[in-house]
C-alpha atoms as a PDB file:
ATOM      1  CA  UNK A   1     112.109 215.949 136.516  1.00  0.00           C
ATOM      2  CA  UNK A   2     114.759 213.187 135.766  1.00  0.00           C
ATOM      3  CA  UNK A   3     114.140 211.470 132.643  1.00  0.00           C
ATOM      4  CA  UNK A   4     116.230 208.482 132.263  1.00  0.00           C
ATOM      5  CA  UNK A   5     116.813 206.737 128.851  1.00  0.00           C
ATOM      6  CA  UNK A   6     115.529 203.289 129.804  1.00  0.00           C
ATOM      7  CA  UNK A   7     112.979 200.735 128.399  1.00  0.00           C
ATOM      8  CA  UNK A   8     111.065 198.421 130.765  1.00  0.00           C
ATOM      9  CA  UNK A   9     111.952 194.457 129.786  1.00  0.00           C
ATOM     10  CA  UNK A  10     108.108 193.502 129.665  1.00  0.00           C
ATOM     11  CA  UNK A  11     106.124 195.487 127.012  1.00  0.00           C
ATOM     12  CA  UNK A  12     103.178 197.579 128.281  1.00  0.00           C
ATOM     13  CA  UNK A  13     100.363 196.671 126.404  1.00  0.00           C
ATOM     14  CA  UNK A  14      97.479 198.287 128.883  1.00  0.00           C
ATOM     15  CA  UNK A  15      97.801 201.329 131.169  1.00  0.00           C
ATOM     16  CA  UNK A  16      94.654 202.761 133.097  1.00  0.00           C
ATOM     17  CA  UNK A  17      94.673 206.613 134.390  1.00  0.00           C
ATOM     18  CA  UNK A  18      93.046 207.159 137.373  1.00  0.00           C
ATOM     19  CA  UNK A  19      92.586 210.786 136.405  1.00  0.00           C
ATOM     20  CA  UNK A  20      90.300 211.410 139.499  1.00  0.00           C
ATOM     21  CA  UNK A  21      89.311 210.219 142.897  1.00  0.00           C
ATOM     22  CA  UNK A  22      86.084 212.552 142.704  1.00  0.00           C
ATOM     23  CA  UNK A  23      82.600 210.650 141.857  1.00  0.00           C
ATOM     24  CA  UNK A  24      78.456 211.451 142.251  1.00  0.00           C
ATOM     25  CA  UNK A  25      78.468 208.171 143.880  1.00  0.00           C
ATOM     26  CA  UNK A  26      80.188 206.902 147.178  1.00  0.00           C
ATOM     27  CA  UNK A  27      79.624 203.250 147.097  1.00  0.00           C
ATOM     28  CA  UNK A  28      80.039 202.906 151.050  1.00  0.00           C
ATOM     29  CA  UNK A  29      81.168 199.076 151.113  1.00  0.00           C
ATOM     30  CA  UNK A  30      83.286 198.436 148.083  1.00  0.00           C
ATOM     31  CA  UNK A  31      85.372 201.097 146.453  1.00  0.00           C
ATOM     32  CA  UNK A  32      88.309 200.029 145.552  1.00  0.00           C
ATOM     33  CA  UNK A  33      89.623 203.940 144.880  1.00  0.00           C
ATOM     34  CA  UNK A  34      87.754 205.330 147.883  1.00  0.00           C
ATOM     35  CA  UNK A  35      86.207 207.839 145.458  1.00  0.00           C
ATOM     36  CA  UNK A  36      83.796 210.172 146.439  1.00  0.00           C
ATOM     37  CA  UNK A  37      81.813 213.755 145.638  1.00  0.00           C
ATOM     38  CA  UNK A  38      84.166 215.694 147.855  1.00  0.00           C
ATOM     39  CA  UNK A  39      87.351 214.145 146.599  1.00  0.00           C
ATOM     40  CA  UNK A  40      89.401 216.007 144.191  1.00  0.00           C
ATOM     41  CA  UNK A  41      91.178 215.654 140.916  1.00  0.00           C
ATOM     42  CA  UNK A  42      95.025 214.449 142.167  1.00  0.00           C
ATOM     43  CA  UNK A  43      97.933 216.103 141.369  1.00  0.00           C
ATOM     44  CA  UNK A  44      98.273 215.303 137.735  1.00  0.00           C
ATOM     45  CA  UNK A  45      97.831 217.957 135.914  1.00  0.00           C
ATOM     46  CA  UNK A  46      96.742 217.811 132.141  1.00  0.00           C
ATOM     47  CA  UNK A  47      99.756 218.358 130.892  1.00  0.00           C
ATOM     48  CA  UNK A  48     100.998 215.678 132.653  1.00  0.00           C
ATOM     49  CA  UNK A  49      98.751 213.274 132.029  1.00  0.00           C
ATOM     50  CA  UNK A  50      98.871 214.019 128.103  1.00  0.00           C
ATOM     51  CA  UNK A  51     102.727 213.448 127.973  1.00  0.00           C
ATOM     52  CA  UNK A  52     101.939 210.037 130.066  1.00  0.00           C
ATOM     53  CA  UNK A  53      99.479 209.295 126.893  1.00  0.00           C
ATOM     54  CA  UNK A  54     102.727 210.198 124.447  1.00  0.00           C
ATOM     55  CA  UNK A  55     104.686 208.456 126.956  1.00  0.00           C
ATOM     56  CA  UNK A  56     102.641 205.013 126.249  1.00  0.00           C
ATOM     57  CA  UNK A  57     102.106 205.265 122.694  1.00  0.00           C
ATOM     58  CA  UNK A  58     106.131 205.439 122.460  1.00  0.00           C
ATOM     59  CA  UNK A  59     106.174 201.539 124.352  1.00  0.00           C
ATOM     60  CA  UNK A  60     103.782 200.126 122.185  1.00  0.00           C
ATOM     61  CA  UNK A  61     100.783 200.373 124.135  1.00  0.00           C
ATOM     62  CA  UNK A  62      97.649 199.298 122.851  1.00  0.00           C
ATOM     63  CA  UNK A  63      94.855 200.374 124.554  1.00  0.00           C
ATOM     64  CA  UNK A  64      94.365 202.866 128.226  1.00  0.00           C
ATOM     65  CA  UNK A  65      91.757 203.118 130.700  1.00  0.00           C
ATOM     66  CA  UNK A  66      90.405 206.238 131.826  1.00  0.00           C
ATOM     67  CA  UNK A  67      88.714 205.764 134.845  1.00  0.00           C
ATOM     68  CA  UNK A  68      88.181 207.434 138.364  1.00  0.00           C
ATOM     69  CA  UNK A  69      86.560 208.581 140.426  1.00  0.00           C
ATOM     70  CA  UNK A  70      84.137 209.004 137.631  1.00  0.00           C
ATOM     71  CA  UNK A  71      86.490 210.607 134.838  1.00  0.00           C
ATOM     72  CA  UNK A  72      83.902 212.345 133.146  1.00  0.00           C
ATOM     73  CA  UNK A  73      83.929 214.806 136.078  1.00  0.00           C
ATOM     74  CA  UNK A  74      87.354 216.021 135.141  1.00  0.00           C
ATOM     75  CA  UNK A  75      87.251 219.372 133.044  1.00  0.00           C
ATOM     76  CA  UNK A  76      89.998 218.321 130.830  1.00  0.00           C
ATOM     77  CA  UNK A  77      88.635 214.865 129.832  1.00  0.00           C
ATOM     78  CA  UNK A  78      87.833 215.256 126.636  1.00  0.00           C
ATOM     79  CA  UNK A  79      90.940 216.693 125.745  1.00  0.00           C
ATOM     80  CA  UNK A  80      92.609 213.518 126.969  1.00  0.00           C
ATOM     81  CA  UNK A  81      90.672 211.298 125.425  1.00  0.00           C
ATOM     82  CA  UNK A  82      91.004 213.194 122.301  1.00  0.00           C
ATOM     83  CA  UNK A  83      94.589 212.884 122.740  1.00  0.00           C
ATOM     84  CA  UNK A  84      94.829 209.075 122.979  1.00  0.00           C
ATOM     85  CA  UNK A  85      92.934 208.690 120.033  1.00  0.00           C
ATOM     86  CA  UNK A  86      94.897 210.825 117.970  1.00  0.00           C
ATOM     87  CA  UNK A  87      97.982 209.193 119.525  1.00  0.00           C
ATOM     88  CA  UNK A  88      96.541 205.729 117.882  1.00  0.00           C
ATOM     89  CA  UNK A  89      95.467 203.993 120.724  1.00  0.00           C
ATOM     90  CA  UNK A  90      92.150 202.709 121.551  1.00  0.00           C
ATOM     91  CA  UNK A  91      90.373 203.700 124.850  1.00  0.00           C
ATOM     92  CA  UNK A  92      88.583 202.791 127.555  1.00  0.00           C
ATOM     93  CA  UNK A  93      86.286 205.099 129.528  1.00  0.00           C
ATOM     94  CA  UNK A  94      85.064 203.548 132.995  1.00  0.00           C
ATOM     95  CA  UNK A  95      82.714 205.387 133.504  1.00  0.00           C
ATOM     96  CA  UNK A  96      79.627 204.988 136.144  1.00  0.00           C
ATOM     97  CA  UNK A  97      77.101 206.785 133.362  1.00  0.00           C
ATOM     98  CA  UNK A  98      75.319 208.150 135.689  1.00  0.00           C
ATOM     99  CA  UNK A  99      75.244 211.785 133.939  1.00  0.00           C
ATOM    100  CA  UNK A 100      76.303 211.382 130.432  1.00  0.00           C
ATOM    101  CA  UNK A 101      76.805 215.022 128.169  1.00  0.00           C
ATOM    102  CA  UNK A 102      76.188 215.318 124.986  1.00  0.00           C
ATOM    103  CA  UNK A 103      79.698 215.909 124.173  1.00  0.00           C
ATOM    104  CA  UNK A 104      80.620 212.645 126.031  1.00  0.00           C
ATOM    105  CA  UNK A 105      78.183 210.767 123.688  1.00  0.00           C
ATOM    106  CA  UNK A 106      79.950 211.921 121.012  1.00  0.00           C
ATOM    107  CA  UNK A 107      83.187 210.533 122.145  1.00  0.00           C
ATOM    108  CA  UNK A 108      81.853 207.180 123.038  1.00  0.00           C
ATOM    109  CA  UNK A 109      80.466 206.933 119.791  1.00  0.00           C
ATOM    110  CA  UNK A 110      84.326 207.226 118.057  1.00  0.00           C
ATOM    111  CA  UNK A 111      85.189 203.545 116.798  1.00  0.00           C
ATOM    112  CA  UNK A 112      88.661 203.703 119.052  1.00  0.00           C
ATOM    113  CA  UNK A 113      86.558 204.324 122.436  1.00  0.00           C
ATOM    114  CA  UNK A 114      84.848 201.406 124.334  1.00  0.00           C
ATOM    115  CA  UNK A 115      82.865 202.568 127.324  1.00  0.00           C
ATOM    116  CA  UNK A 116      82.637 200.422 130.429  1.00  0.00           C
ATOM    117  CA  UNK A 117      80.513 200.661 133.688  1.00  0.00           C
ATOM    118  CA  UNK A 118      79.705 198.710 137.071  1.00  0.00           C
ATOM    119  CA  UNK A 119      76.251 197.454 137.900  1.00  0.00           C
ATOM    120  CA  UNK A 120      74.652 196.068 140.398  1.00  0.00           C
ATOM    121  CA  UNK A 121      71.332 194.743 140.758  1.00  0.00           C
ATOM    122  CA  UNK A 122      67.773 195.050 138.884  1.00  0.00           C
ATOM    123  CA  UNK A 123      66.259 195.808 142.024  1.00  0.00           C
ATOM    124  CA  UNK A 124      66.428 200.275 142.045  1.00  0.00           C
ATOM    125  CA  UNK A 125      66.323 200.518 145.716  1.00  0.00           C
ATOM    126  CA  UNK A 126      68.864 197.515 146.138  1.00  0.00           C
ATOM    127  CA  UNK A 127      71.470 198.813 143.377  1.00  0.00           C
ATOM    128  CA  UNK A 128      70.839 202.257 144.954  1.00  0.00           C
ATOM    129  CA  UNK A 129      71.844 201.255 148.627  1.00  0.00           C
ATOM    130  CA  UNK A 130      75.764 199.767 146.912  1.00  0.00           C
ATOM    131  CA  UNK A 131      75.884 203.071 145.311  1.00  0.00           C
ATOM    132  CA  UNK A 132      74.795 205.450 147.747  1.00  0.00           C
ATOM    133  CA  UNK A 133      73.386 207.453 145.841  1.00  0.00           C
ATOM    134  CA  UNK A 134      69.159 207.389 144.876  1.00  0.00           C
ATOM    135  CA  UNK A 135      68.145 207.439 141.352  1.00  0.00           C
ATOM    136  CA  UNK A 136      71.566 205.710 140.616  1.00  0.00           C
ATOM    137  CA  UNK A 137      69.627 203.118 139.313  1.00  0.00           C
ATOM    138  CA  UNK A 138      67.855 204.465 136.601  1.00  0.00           C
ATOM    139  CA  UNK A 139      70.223 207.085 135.562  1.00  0.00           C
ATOM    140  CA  UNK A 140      73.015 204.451 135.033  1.00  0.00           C
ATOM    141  CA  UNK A 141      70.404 201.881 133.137  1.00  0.00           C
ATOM    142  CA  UNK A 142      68.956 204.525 130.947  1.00  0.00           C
ATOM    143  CA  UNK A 143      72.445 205.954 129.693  1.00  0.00           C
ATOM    144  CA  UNK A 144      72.954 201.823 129.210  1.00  0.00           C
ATOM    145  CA  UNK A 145      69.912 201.808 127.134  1.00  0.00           C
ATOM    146  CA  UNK A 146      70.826 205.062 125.302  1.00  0.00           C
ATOM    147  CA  UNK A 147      74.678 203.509 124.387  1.00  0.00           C
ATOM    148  CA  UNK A 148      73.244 200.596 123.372  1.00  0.00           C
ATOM    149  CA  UNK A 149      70.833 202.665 121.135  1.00  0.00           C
ATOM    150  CA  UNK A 150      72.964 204.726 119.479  1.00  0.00           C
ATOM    151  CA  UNK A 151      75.841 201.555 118.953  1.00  0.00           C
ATOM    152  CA  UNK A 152      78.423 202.314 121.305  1.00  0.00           C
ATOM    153  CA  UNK A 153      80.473 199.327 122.493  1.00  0.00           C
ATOM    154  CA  UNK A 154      79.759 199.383 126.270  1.00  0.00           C
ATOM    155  CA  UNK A 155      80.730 196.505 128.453  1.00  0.00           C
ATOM    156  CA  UNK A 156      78.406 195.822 131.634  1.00  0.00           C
ATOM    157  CA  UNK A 157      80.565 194.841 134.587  1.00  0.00           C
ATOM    158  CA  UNK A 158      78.309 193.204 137.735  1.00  0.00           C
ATOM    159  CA  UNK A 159      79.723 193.515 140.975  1.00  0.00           C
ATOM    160  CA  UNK A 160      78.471 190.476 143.326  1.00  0.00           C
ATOM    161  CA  UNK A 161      78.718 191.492 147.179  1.00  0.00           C
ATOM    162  CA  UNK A 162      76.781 188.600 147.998  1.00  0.00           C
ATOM    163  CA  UNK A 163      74.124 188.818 150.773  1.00  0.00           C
ATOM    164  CA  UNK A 164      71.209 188.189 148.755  1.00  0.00           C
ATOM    165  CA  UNK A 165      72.441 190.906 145.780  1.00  0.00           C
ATOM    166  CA  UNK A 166      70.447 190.177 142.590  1.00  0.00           C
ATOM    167  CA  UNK A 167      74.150 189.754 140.621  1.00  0.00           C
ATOM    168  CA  UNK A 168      72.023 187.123 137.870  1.00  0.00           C
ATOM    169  CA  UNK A 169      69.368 188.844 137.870  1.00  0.00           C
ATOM    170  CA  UNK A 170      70.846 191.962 137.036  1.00  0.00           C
ATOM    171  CA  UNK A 171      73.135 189.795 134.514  1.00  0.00           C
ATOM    172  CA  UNK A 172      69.822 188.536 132.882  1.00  0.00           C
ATOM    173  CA  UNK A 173      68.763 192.482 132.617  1.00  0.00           C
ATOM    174  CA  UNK A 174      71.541 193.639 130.737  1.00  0.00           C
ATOM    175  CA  UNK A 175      71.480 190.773 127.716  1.00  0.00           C
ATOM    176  CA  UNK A 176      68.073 191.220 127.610  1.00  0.00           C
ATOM    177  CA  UNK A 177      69.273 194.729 126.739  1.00  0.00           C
ATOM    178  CA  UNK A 178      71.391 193.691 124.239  1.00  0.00           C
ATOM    179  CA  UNK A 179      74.625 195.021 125.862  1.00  0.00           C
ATOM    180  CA  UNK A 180      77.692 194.055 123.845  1.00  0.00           C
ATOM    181  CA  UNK A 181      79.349 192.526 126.804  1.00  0.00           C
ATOM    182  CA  UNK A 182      78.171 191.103 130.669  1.00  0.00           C
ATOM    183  CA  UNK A 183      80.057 190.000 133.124  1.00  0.00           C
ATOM    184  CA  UNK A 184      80.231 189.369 136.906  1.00  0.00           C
ATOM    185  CA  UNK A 185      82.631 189.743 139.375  1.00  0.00           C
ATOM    186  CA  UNK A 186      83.134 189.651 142.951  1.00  0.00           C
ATOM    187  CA  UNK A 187      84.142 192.409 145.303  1.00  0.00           C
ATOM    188  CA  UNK A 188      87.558 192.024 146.963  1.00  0.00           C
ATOM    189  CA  UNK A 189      89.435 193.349 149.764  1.00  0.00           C
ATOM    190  CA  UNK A 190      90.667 196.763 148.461  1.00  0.00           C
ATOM    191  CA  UNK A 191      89.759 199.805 149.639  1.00  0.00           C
ATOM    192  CA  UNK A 192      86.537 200.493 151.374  1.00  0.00           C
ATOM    193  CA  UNK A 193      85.436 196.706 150.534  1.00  0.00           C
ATOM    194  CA  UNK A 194      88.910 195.960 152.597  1.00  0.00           C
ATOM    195  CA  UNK A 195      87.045 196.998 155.753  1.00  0.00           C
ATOM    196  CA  UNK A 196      90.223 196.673 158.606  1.00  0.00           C
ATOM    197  CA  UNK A 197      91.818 194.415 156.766  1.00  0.00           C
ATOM    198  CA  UNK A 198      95.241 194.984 155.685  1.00  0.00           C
ATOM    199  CA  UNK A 199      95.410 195.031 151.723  1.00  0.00           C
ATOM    200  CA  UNK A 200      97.017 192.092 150.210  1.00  0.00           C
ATOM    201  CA  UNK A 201      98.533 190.115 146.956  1.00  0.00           C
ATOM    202  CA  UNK A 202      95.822 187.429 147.858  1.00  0.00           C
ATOM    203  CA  UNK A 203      93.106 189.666 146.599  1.00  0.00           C
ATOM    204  CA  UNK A 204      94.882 189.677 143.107  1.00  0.00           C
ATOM    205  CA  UNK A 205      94.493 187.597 139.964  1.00  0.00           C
ATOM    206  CA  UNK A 206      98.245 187.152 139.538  1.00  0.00           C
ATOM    207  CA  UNK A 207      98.240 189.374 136.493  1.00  0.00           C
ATOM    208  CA  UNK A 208      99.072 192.358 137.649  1.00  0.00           C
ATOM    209  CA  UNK A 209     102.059 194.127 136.317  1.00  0.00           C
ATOM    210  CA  UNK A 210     101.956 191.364 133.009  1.00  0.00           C
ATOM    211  CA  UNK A 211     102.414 193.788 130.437  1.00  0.00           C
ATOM    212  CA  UNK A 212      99.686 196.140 132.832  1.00  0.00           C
ATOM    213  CA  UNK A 213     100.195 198.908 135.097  1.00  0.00           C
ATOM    214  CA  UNK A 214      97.665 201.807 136.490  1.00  0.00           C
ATOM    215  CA  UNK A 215      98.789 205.381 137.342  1.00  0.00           C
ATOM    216  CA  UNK A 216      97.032 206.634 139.965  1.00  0.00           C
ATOM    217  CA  UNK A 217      95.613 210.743 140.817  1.00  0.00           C
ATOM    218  CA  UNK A 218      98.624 211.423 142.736  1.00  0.00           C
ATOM    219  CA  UNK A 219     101.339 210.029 139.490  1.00  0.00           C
ATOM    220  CA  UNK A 220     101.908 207.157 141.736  1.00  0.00           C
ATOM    221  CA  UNK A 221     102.135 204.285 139.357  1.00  0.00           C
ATOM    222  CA  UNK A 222     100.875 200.871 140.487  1.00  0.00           C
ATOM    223  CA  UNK A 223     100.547 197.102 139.027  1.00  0.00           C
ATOM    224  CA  UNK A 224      96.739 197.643 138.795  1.00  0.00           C
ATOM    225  CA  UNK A 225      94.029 199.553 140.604  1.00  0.00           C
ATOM    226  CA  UNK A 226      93.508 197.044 142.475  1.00  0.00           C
ATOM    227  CA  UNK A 227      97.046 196.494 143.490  1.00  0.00           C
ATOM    228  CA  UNK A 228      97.261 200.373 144.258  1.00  0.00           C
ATOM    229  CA  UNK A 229      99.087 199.295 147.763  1.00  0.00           C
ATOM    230  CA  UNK A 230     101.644 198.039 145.509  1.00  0.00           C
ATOM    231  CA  UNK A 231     102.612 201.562 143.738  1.00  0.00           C
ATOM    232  CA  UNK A 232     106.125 202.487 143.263  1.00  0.00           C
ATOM    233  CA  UNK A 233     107.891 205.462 141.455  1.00  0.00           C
ATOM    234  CA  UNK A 234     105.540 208.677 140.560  1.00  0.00           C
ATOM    235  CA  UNK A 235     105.358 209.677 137.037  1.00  0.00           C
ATOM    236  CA  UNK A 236     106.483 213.113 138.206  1.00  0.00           C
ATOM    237  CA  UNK A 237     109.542 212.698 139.479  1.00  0.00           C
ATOM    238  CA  UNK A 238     110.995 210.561 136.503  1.00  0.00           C
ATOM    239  CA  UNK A 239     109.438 208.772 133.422  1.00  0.00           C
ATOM    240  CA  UNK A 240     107.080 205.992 133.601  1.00  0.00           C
ATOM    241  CA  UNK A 241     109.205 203.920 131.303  1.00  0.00           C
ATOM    242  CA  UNK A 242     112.168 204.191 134.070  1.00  0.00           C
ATOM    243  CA  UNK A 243     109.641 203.414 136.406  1.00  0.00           C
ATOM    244  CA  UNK A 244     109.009 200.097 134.884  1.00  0.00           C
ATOM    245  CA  UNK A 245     112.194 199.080 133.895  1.00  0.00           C
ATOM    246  CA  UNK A 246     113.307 200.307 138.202  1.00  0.00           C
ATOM    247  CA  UNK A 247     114.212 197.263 140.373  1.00  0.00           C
ATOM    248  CA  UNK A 248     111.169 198.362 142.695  1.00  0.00           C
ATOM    249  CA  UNK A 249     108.702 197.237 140.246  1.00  0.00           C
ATOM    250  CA  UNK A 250     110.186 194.379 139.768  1.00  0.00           C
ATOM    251  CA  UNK A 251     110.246 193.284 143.750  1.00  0.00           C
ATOM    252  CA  UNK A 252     106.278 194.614 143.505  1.00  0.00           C
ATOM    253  CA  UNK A 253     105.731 192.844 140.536  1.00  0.00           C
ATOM    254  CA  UNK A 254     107.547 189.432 142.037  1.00  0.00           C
ATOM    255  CA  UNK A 255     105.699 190.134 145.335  1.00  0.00           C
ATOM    256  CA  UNK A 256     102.001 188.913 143.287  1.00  0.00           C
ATOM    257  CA  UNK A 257     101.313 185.302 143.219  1.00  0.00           C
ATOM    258  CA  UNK A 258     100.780 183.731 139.864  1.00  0.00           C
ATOM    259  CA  UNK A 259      97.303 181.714 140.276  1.00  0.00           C
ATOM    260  CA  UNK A 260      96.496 178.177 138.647  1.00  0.00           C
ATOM    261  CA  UNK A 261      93.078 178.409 139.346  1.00  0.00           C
ATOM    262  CA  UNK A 262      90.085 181.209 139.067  1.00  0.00           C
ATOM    263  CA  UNK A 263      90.252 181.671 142.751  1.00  0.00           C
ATOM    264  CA  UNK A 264      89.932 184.600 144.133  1.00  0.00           C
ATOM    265  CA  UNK A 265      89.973 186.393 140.675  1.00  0.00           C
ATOM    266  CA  UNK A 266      87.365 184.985 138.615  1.00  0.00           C
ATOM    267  CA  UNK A 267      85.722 184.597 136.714  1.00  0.00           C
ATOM    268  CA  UNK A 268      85.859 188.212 135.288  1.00  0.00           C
ATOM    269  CA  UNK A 269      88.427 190.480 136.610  1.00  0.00           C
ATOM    270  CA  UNK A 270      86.940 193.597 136.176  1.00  0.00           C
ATOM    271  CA  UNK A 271      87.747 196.914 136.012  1.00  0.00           C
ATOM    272  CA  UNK A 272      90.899 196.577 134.046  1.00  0.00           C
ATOM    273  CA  UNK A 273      89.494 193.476 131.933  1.00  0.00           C
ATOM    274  CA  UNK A 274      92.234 193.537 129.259  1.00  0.00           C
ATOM    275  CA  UNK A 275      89.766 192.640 126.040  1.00  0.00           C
ATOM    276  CA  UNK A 276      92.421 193.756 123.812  1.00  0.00           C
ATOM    277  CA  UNK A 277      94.340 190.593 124.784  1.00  0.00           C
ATOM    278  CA  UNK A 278      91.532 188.512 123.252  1.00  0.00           C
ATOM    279  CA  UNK A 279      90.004 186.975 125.908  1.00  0.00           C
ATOM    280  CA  UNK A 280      87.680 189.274 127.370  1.00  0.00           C
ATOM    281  CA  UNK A 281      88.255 188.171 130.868  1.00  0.00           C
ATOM    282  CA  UNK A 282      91.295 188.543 133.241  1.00  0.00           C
ATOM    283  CA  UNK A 283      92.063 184.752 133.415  1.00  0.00           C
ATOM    284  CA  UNK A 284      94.454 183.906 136.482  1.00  0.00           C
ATOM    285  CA  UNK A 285      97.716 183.356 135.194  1.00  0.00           C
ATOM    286  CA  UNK A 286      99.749 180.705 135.403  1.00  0.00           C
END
């Protein structure tokens, strides 16, 4: 591997692993990673993935993702959350909750984890038919309940398709739960949701690659994970600090749009919501 002694010019404050592309769920019409139960793990192996953790801390990161896939499933995922923490960063776990261990409840329970999931609708058989998966629906609003109960700080992210979907309803649901924080977003053309369309900068918020960037199962690393068409330079092949500072990311990073205006990202831009930045919401930027 060629490690080259080079700094990126804009600071990194929020990186997400996609440490997986495997998942209990399928979510036929709108996942964005194409995730799935038969998918595997990527090529990153832990040891990679822990010096991408040292990596981060070393450009002043604040906070990283770990999402999926549904990272849970990964054997080694408690070691690399472990790792973050002790590395001084807080965490994110996106995680679909739809089989929480008791080890994992431990985790989400440390005050530098946050836990995130996706939801859909208050309707069971509804929320179950976006998921593919029955019983999707009460296993994810049960562990909801349970993180709520035991004071873990769990965001609630809705995901409007439209057609009818019970997105407010659902919304109404989880503050009547007394979840921490609720928000709704729409699906947009990546992955499966992209149907035959080709994947574009339109779908983005325009924030992408600010201070952001998302390493995906294969060490591709990419503006966002929803700008994965975007990804340029592989965190195997060289550092990911020469891999932001490369004039590649800067032509992908050019290539997005700034936005004026909430349209098409608004008005929560969910899953990499950057909280830490003190908004809560991935406004467009202008």
């Amino acid at each position: 591997m060629t490690v080259l002694d080079t700094r990126p010019d804009t600071p990194l404050d929020f990186l997400s692993l996609e440490v997986t592309s495997r998942c209990q769920l399928t979510c036929p019409g709108q996942c964005y990673a194409e995730a799935g139960p038969t998918r595997g793990h990527g090529e990153m192996s832990t040891a990679d993935w822990l010096r991408i953790i040292d990596e981060a801390a070393a450009l002043g990161t604040r906070t990283v993702q770990i999402i999926g896939g549904e990272p849970t499933l990964r054997p080694d995922f408690t070691t690399l959350v472990e790792h973050a923490v002790q590395a001084g960063l807080n965490v994110r776990v996106y995680s679909n909750l739809y089989k929480v261990r008791t080890e994992h409840w431990q985790i989400f329970e440390h005050p530098q984890v946050r836990v995130a999931t996706s939801y859909y609708s208050d309707d069971a058989a509804q929320h179950d038919a976006i998921t593919g998966r029955t019983g999707s629906h009460a296993a994810t609003r049960a562990s909801i309940e349970e993180a709520v109960r035991r004071g873990v700080r769990i965001k609630v992210a809705i995901i409007d398709r439209g057609d009818g979907q019970r997105a407010e309803q659902a919304r109404t649901e989880m503050q009547a739960l007394r979840v921490d924080s609720v928000t709704v977003d729409k699906v947009r053309a990546v992955g499966r949701a992209a149907s035959r369309l080709l994947p574009s900068t339109s779908s983005l918020c325009g924030r992408c690659a600010n201070g952001k960037a998302a390493i995906l199962p294969d060490g591709w690393v990419a503006p966002c994970e929803m700008g994965r068409f975007l990804a340029t330079g592989n965190v195997q092949e060289t550092s990911l600090s020469a891999v932001l500072a490369s004039p590649e990311w800067e032509k992908a990073r050019a290539s997005i749009p700034a936005r004026t205006s909430a349209d098409p990202c608004g008005p929560d831009c969910s899953p990499s919501d950057d909280s830490s930045g003190g908004g809560g919401s991935c406004s467009p930027m202008g």
